[in-house]
N, C-alpha and C. Protein backbone atom coordinates (compact mmCIF):
# COMPACT_ATOMS: atom_id res chain seq x y z
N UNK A 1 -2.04 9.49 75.11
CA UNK A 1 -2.30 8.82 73.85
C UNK A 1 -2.95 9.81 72.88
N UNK A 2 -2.48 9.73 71.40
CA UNK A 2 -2.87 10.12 70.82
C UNK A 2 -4.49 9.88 70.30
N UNK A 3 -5.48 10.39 69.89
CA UNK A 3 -6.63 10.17 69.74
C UNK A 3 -6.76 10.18 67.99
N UNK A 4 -7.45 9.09 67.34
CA UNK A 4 -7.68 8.86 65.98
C UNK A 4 -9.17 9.12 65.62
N UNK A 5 -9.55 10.14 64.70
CA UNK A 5 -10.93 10.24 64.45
C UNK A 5 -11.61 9.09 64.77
N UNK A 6 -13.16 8.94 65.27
CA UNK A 6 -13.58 8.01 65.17
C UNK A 6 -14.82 7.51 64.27
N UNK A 7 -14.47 8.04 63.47
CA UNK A 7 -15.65 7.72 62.23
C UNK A 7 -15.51 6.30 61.82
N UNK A 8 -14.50 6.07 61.86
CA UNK A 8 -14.70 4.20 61.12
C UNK A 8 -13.89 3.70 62.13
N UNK A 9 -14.49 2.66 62.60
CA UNK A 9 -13.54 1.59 63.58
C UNK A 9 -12.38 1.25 62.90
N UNK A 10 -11.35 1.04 64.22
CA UNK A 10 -10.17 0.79 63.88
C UNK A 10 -10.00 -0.48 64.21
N UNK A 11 -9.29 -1.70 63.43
CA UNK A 11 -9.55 -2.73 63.67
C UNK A 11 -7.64 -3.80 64.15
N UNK A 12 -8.03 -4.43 64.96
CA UNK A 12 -6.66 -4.60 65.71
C UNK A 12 -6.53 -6.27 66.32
N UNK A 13 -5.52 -7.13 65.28
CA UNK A 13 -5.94 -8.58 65.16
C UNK A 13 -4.57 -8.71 65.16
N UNK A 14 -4.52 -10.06 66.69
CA UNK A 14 -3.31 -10.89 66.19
C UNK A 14 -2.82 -11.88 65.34
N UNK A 15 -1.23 -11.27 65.20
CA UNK A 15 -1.01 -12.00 64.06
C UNK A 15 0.05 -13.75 64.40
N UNK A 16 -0.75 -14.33 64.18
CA UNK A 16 -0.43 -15.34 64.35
C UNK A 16 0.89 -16.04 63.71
N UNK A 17 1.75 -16.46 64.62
CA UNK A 17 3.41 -16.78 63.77
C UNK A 17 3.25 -18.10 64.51
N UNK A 18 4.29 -18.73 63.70
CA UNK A 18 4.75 -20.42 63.74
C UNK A 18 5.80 -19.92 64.87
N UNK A 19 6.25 -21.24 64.83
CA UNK A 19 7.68 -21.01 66.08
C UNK A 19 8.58 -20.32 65.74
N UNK A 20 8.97 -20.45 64.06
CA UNK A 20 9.86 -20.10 63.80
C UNK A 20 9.95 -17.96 63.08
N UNK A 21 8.42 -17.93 63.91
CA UNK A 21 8.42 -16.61 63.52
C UNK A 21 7.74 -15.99 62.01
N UNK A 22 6.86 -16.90 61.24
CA UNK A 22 6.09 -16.57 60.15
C UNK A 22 4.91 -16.74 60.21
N UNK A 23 4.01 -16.36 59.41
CA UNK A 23 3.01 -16.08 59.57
C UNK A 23 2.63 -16.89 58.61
N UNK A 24 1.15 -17.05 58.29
CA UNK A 24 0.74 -18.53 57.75
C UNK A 24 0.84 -17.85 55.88
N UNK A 25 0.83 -16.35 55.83
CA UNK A 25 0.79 -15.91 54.28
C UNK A 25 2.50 -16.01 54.08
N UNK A 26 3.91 -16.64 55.10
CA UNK A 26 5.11 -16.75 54.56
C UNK A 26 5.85 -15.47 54.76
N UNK A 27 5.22 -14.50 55.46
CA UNK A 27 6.26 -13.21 55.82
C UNK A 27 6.69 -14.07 57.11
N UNK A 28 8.25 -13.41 56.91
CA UNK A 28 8.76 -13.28 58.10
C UNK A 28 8.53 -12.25 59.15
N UNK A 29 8.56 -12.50 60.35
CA UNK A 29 8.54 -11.46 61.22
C UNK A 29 9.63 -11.50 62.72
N UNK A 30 10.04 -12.67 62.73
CA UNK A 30 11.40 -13.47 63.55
C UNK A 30 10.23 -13.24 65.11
N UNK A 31 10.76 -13.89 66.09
CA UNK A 31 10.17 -13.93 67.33
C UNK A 31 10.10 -12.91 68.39
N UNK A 32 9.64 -13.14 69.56
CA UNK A 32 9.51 -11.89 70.23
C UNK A 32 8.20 -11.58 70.77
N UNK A 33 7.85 -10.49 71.33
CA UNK A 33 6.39 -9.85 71.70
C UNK A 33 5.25 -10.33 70.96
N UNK A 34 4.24 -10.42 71.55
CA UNK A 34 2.89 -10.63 69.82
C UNK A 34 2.51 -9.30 69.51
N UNK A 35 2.41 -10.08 68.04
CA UNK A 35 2.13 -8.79 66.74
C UNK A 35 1.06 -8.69 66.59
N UNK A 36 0.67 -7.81 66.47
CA UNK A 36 -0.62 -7.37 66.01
C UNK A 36 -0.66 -6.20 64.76
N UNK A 37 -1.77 -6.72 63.80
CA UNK A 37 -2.33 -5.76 62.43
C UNK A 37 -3.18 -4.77 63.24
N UNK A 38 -3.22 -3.75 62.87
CA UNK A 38 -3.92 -2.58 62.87
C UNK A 38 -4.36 -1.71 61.74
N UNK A 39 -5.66 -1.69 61.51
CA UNK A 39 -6.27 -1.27 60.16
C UNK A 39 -6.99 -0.18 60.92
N UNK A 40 -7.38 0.45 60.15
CA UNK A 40 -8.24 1.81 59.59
C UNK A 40 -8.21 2.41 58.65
N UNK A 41 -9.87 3.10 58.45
CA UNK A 41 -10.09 3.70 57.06
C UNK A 41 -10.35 5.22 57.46
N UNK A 42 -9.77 6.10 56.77
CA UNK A 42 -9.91 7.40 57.10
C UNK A 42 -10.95 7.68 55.66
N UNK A 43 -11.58 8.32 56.05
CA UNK A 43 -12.39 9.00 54.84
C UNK A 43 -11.59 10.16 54.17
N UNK A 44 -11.65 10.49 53.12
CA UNK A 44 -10.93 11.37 52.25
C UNK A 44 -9.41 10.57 52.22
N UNK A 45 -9.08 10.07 53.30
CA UNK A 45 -7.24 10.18 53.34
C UNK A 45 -6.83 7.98 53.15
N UNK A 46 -8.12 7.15 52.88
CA UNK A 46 -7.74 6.09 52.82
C UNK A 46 -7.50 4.91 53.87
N UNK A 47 -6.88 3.99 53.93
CA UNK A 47 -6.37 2.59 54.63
C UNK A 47 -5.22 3.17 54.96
N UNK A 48 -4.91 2.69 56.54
CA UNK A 48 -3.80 2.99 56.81
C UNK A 48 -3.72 1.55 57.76
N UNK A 49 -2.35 0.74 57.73
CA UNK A 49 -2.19 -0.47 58.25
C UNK A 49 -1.10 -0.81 58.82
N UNK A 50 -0.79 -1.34 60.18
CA UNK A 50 0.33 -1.42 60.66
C UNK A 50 0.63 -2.29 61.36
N UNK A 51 1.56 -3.10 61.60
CA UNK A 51 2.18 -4.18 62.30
C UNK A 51 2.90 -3.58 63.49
N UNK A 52 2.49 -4.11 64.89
CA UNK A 52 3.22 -3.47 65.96
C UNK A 52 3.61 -4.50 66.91
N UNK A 53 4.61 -5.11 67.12
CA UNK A 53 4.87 -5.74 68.42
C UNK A 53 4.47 -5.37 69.88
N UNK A 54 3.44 -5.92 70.21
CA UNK A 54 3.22 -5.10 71.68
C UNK A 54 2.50 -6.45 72.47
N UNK A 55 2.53 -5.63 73.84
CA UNK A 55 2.27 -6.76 74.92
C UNK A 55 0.71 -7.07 74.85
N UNK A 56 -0.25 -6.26 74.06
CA UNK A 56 -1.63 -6.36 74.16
C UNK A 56 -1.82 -5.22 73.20
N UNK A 57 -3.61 -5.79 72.43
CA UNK A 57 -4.30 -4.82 71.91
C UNK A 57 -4.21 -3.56 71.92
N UNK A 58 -4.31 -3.37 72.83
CA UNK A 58 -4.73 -1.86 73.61
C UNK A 58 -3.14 -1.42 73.26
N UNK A 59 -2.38 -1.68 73.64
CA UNK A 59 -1.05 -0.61 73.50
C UNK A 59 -0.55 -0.60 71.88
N UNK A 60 -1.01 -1.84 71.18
CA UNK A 60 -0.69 -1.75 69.24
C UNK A 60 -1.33 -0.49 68.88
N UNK A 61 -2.82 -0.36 69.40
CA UNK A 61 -3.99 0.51 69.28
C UNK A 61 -2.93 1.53 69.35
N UNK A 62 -2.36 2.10 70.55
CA UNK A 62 -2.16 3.23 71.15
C UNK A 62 -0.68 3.17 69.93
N UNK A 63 -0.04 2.58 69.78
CA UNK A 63 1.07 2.85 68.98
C UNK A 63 0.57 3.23 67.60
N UNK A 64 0.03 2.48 67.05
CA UNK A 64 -0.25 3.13 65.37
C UNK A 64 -1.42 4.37 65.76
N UNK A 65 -2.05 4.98 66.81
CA UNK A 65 -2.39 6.53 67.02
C UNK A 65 -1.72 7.19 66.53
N UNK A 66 -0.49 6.77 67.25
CA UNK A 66 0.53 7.42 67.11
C UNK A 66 0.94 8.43 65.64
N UNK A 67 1.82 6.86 65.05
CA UNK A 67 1.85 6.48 63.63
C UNK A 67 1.11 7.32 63.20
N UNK A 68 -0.53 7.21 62.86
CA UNK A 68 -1.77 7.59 62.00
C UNK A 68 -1.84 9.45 62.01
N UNK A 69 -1.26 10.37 63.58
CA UNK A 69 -1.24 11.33 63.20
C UNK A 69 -0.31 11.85 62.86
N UNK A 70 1.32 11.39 62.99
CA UNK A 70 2.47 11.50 62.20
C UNK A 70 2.37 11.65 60.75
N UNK A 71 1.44 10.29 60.00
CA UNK A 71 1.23 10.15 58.68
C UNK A 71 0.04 11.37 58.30
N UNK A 72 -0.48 11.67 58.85
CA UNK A 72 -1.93 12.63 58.53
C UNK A 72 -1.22 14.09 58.28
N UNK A 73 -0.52 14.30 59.15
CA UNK A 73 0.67 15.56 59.10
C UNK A 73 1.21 15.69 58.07
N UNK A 74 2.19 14.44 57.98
CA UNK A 74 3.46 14.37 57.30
C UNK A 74 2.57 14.81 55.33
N UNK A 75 1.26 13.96 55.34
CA UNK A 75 0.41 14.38 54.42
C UNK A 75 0.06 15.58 54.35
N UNK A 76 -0.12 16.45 55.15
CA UNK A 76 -0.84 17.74 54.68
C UNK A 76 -0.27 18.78 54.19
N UNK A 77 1.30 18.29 55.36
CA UNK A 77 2.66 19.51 55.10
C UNK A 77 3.08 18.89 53.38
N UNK A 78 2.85 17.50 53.14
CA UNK A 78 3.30 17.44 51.83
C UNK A 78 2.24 18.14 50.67
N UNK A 79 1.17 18.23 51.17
CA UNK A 79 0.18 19.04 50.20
C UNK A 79 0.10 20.13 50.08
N UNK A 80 0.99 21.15 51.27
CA UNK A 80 1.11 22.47 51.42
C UNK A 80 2.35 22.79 50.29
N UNK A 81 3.10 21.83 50.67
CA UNK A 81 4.29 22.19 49.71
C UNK A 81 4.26 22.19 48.40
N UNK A 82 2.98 21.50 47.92
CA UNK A 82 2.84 20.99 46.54
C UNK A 82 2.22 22.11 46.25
N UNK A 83 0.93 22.53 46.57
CA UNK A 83 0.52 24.02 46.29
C UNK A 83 1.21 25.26 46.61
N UNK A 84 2.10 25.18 47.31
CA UNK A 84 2.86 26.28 47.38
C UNK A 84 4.06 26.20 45.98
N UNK A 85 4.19 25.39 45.76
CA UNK A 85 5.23 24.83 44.75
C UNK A 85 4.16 25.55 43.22
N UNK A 86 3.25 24.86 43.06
CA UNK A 86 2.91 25.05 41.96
C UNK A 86 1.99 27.04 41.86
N UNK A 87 1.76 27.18 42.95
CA UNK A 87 1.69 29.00 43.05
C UNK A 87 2.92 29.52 42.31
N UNK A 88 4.02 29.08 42.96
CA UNK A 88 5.37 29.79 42.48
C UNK A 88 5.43 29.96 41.29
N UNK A 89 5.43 28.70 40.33
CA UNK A 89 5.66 28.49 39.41
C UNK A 89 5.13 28.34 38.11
């Protein structure tokens, strides 16, 4: 498993669907596994929030880890490029 700073708790709540698979705010999400929200606040880098179908807490947790250092990356290489971009030019 991937490991997520731990400066601010990460917070990880099921999401409760009707039979027919919605949730009481009217998203659809169709049936299946339970869903769970997954929040966290990164300092400097913001809210990051995710919906994961999984069999329990603990493995949503372990999936948006995941997610959270994909996105932290995918951010930095985009900030490298932007300063490298504007050096050039």
């Amino acid at each position: 498993m991937t490991d997520v700073p731990r400066l601010w708790k990460i917070t990880c709540e099921r999401v409760r669907l009707s039979k027919g698979g919605y949730e009481t705010r009217g998203r659809y999400w169709g049936v299946g596994a339970p869903l769970y929200r997954v929040t966290y606040f990164c300092p400097g880098e913001g809210w990051f929030t995710g919906e994961y179908r999984a069999e329990n807490a603990k493995a949503a947790r372990a999936m948006f880890a995941v997610d959270f250092v994909k996105e932290i990356q995918k951010r930095s290489a985009d900030e490298r490029r932007e300063r490298d971009h504007d050096r050039l030019h």
